[in-house]
Protein backbone atom coordinates (compact mmCIF):
# COMPACT_ATOMS: atom_id res chain seq x y z
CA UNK A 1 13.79 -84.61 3.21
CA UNK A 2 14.39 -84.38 -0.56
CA UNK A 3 17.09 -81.39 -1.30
CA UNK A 4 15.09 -79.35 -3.27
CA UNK A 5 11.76 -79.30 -1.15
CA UNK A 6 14.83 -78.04 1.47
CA UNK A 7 15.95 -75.28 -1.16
CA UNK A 8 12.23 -74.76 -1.92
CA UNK A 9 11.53 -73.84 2.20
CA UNK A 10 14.10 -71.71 2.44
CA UNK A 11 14.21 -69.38 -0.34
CA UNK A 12 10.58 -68.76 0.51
CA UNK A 13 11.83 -68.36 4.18
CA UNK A 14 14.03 -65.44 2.39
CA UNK A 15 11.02 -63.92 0.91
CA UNK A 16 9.13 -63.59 3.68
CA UNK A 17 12.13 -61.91 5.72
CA UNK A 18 13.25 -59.85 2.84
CA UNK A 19 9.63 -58.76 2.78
CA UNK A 20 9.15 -58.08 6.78
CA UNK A 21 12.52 -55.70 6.24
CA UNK A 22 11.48 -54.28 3.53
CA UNK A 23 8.02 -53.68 4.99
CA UNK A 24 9.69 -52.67 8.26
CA UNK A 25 11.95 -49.95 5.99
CA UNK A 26 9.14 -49.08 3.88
CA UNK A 27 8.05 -47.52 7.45
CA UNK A 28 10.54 -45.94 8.42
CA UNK A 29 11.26 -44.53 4.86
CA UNK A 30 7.97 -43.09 5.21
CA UNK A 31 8.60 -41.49 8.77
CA UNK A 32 11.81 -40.20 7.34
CA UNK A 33 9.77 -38.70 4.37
CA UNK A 34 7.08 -37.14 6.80
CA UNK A 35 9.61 -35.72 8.89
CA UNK A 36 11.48 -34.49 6.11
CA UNK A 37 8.46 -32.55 4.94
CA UNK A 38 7.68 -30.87 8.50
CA UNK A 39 11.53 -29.35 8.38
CA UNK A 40 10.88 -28.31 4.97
CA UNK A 41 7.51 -26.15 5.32
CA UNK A 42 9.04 -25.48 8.82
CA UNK A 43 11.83 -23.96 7.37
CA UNK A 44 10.19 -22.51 5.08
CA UNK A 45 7.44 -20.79 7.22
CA UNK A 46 10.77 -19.23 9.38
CA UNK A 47 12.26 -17.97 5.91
CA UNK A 48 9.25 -16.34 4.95
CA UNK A 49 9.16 -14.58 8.31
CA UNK A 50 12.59 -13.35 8.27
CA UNK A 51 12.28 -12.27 4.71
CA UNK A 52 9.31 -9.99 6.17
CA UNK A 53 11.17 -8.92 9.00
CA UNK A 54 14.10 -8.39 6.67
CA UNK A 55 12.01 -6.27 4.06
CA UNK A 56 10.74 -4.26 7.39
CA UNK A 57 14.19 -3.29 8.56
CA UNK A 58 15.41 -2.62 4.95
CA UNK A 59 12.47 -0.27 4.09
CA UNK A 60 13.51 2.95 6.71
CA UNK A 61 10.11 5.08 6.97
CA UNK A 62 10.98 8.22 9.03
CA UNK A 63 10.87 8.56 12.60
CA UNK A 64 7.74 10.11 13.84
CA UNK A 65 9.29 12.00 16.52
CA UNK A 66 13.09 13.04 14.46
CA UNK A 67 10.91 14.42 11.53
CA UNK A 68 8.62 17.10 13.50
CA UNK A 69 8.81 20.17 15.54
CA UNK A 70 6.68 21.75 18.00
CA UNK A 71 3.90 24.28 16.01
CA UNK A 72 1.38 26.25 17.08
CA UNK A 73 -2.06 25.32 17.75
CA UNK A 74 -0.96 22.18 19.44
CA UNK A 75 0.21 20.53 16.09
CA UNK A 76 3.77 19.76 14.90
CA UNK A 77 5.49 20.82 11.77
CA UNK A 78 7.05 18.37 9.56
CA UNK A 79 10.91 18.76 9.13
CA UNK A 80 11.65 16.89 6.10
CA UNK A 81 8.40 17.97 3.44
CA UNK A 82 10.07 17.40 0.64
CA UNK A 83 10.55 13.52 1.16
CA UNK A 84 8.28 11.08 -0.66
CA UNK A 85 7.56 9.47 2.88
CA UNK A 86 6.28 13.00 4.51
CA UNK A 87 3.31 12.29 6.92
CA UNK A 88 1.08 15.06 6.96
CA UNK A 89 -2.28 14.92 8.54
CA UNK A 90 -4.42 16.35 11.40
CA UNK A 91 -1.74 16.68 14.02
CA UNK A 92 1.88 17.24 11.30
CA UNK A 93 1.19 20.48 9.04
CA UNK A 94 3.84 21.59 6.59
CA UNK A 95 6.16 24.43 7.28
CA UNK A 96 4.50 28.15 6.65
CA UNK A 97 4.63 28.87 3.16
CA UNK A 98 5.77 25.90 1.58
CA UNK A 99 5.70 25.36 -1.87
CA UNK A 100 7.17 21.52 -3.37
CA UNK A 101 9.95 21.94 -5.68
CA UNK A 102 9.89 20.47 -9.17
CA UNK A 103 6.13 20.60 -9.68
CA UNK A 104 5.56 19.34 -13.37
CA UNK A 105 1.88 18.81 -15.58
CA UNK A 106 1.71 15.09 -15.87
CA UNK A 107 0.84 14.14 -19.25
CA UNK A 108 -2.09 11.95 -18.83
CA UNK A 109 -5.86 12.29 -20.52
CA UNK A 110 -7.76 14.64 -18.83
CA UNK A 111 -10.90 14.12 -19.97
CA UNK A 112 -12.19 17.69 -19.25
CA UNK A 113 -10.47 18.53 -16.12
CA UNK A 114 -8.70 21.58 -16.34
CA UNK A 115 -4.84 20.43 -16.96
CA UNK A 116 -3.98 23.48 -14.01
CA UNK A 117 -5.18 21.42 -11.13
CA UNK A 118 -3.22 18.49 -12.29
CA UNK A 119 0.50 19.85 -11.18
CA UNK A 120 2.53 17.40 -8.93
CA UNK A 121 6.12 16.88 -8.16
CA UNK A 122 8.30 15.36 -11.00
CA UNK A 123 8.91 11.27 -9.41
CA UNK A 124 5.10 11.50 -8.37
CA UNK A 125 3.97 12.56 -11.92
CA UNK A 126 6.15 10.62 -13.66
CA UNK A 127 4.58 7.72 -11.82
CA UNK A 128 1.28 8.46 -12.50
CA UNK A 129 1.58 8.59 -16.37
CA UNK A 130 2.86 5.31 -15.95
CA UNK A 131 -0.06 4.07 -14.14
CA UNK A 132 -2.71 5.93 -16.68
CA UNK A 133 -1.03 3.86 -19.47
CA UNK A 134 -1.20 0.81 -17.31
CA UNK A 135 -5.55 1.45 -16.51
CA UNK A 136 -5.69 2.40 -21.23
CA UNK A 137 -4.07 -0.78 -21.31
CA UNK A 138 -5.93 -2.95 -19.56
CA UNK A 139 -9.60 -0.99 -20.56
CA UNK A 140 -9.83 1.09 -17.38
CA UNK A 141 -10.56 5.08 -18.00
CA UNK A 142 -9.29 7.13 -15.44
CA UNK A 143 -9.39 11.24 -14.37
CA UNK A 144 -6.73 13.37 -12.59
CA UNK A 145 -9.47 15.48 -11.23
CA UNK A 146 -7.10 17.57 -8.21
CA UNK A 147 -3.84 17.11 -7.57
CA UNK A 148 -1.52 20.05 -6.10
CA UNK A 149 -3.08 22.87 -4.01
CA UNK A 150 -1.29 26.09 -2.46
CA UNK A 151 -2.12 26.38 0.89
CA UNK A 152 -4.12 29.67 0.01
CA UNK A 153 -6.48 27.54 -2.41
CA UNK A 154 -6.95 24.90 0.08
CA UNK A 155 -7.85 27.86 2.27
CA UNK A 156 -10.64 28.70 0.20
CA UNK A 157 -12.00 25.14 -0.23
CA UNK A 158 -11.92 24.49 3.21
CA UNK A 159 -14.14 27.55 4.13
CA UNK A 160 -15.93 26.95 1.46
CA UNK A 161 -17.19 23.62 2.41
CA UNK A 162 -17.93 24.90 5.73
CA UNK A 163 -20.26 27.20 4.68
CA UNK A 164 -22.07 24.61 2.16
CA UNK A 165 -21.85 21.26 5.14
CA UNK A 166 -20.57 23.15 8.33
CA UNK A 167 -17.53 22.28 10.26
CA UNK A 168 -18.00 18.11 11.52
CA UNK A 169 -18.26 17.24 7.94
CA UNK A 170 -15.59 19.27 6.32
CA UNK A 171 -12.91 17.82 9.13
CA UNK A 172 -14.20 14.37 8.14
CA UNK A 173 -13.14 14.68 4.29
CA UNK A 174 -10.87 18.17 3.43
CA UNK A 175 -7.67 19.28 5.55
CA UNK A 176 -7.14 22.10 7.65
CA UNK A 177 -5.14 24.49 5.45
CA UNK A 178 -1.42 23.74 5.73
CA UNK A 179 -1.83 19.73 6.85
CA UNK A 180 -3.16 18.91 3.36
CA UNK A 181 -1.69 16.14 1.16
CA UNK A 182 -2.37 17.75 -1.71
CA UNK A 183 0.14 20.92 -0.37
CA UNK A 184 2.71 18.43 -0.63
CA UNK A 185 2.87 17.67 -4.22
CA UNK A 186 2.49 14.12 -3.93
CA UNK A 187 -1.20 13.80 -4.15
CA UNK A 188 -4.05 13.38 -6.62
CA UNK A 189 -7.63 12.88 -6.68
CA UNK A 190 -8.18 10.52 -9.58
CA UNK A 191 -12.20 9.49 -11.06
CA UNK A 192 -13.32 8.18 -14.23
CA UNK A 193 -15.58 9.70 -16.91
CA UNK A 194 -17.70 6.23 -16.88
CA UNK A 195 -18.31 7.78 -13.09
CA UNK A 196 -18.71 11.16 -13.67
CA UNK A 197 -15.16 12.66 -12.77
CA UNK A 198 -16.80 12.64 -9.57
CA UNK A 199 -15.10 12.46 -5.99
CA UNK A 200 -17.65 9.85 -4.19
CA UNK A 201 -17.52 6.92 -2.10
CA UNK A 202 -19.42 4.71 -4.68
CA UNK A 203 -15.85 5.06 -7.20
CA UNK A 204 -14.86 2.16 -4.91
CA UNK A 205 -17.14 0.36 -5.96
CA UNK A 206 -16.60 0.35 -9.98
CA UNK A 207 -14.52 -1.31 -11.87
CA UNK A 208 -12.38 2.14 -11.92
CA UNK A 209 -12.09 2.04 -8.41
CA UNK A 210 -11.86 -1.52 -8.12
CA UNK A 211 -8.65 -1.64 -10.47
CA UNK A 212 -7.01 1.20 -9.07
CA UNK A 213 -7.18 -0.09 -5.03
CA UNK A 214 -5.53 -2.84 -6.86
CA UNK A 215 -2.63 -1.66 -8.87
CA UNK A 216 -1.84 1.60 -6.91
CA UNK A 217 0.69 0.11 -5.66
CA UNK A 218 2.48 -1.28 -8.71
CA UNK A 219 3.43 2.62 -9.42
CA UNK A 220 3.94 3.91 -5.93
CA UNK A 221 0.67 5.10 -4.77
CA UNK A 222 -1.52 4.01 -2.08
CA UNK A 223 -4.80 4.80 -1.71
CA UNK A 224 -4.26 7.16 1.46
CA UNK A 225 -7.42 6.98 3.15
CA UNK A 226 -9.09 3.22 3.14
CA UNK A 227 -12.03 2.52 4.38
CA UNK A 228 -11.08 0.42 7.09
CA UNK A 229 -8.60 2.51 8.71
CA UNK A 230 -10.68 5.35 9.30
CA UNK A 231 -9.91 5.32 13.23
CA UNK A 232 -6.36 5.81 12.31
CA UNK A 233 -6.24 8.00 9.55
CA UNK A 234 -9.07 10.47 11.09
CA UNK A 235 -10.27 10.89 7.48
CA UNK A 236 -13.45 9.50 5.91
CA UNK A 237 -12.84 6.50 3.03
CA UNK A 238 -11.43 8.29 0.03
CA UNK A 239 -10.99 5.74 -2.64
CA UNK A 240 -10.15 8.59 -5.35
CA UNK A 241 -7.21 9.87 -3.28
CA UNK A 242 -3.79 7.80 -4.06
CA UNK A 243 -0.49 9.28 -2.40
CA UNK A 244 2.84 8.96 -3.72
CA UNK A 245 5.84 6.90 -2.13
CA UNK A 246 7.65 4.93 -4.18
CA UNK A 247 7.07 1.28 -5.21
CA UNK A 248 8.96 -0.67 -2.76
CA UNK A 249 7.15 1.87 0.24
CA UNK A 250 3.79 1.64 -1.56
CA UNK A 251 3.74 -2.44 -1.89
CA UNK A 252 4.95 -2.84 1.72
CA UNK A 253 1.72 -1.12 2.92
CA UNK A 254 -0.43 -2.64 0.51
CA UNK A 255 0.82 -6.33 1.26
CA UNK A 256 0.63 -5.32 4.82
CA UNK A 257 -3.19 -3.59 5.03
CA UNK A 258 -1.38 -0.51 6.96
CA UNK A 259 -1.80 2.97 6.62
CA UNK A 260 1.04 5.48 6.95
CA UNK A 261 0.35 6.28 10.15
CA UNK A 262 0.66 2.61 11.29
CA UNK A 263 4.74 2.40 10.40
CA UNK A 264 5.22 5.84 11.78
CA UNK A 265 4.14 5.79 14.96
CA UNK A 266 5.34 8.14 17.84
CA UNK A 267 7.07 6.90 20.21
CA UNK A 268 5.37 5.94 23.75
C-alpha cells in the first residue's frame, strides 16, 4: 500500500476521533453549563430569600403585646404613642389626653383647605412636603384635606356622623374617639382639586389616587386602609388616608401587600 494513501487513512482516522471527543466533550461541556446554571438561579433564589428574611429581622416593628396595657371598655392602651410604628385601631386607643409632641404646619399647597387642619408631627410633615413636590413634579395635584385631630374634635365628628348615617356606618369609616390615627399626629387625609378635595372611594381610581398608592411609600407613608385588607384592618378602603412610618417600614409593607396589623400580631 503506497505510503501516502497510508498517511492519507490515518490522519482522516484522527479526524474522525478528534471529532467523536470533541463531540463527546461538546456534551458534557454542555451538561456542565446546564448544571452550572441550575446552582446559579438556585443560589440565587436562596439569596433572595435570606435577603428577605434578613430585611424582616433587621426591620424591628413593636411587639403587640410589650407595647399595650389593659384599658377600659375591653380595649388596650398603647404604651409607646409617640413612635412612628404606633398601632392604633379598634382594639389599641391612645393614652387619655394625649396630645403628639412637635406638631408643625407642613408647607405644602393647600388648595383651599384651611392650613389649621393640616398640623402633623415634624418627621411626618417633613415627609409629606417631600412627597407634594414629588406628585408637582411629575404633574399630579394633590390636597392635605385632614390631618391632626384632638381627641375632643374627633369626638364631635364621630357623633356627628352618627347622627347624619347612624352607628354601622360611622364604625366602618371614622374611629372611636381616642383610637384615631389622626390623634396620633402621623396621619393625613390627602385628595386632589381635579377630584374635588373630596374623601371618596372613587380617588383610587384617578390618576391622583393611582400615583399616590404608588409612591406612598417612597416618603414613608402607606396607604393605611387598602381595599383588600378590609377583614384585617376593620376599616372600609380609604385610599385618601396615608400613615406615616418611615421609608424603610413603609416599603417593607408595600413590597410585602401587608397591613400594620399583619407584622404586629399578638401573640397566640
Amino acid at each position: 500500500m503506497p505510503t501516502f494513501y497510508i498517511v492519507k487513512v490515518t490522519k482522516r482516522i484522527k479526524e474522525v476521533i478528534l471529532k467523536k471527543i470533541n463531540s463527546k466533550y461538546s456534551w458534557v461541556l454542555i451538561v456542565i453549563f446546564i448544571i452550572g446554571l441550575a446552582l446559579f438561579f438556585g443560589n440565587q433564589s436562596f439569596f433572595n430569600n435570606h435577603l428577605k428574611k434578613t430585611n424582616e429581622t433587621s426591620l424591628k416593628f413593636p411587639n403587640y403585646d410589650d407595647t399595650a396595657i389593659e384599658a377600659e371598655n375591653g380595649l388596650l392602651a398603647v404604651t409607646n404613642p409617640t413612635s412612628n410604628l404606633v398601632l392604633v385601631n379598634k382594639e389599641r386607643k391612645l393614652p387619655d389626653g394625649y396630645e403628639p409632641p412637635d406638631l408643625v404646619y407642613p408647607v405644602v399647597p393647600l388648595h383651599g383647605v384651611n392650613k389649621d387642619k393640616t398640623l402633623m408631627r415634624k418627621e411626618a410633615a417633613h415627609a409629606l412636603e417631600k412627597l407634594f413636590e414629588r406628585a408637582e413634579a411629575d404633574g399630579i395635584k394633590l390636597t392635605p384635606v385632614s390631618a391632626y385631630r384632638s381627641f375632643d374634635r374627633q369626638k364631635s365628628l364621630y357623633n356627628y356622623y352618627v347622627q347624619i348615617h347612624g352607628e354601622d356606618w360611622t364604625q366602618s369609616f371614622s374611629a372611636v374617639p381616642g383610637t384615631s390615627e389622626h390623634q396620633t399626629g402621623l396621619s393625613i387625609d390627602v385628595s386632589s382639586p381635579n377630584f374635588g378635595n373630596k374623601l371618596e372611594q372613587g380617588f383610587g381610581e384617578t390618576k391622583e389616587g393611582t400615583w399616590l398608592a404608588d409612591h406612598a411609600h417612597d416618603f414613608g407613608f402607606i396607604i393605611r386602609y387598602p381595599e383588600d385588607k378590609v377583614d384585617i384592618t376593620e376599616y372600609n378602603y380609604e385610599p385618601w388616608h396615608i400613615r406615616y412610618l418611615g421609608i424603610k417600614y413603609a416599603t417593607y409593607l408595600y413590597k410585602n401587600d401587608l397591613a400594620l396589623e399583619e407584622v404586629m400580631k399578638p401573640k397566640k
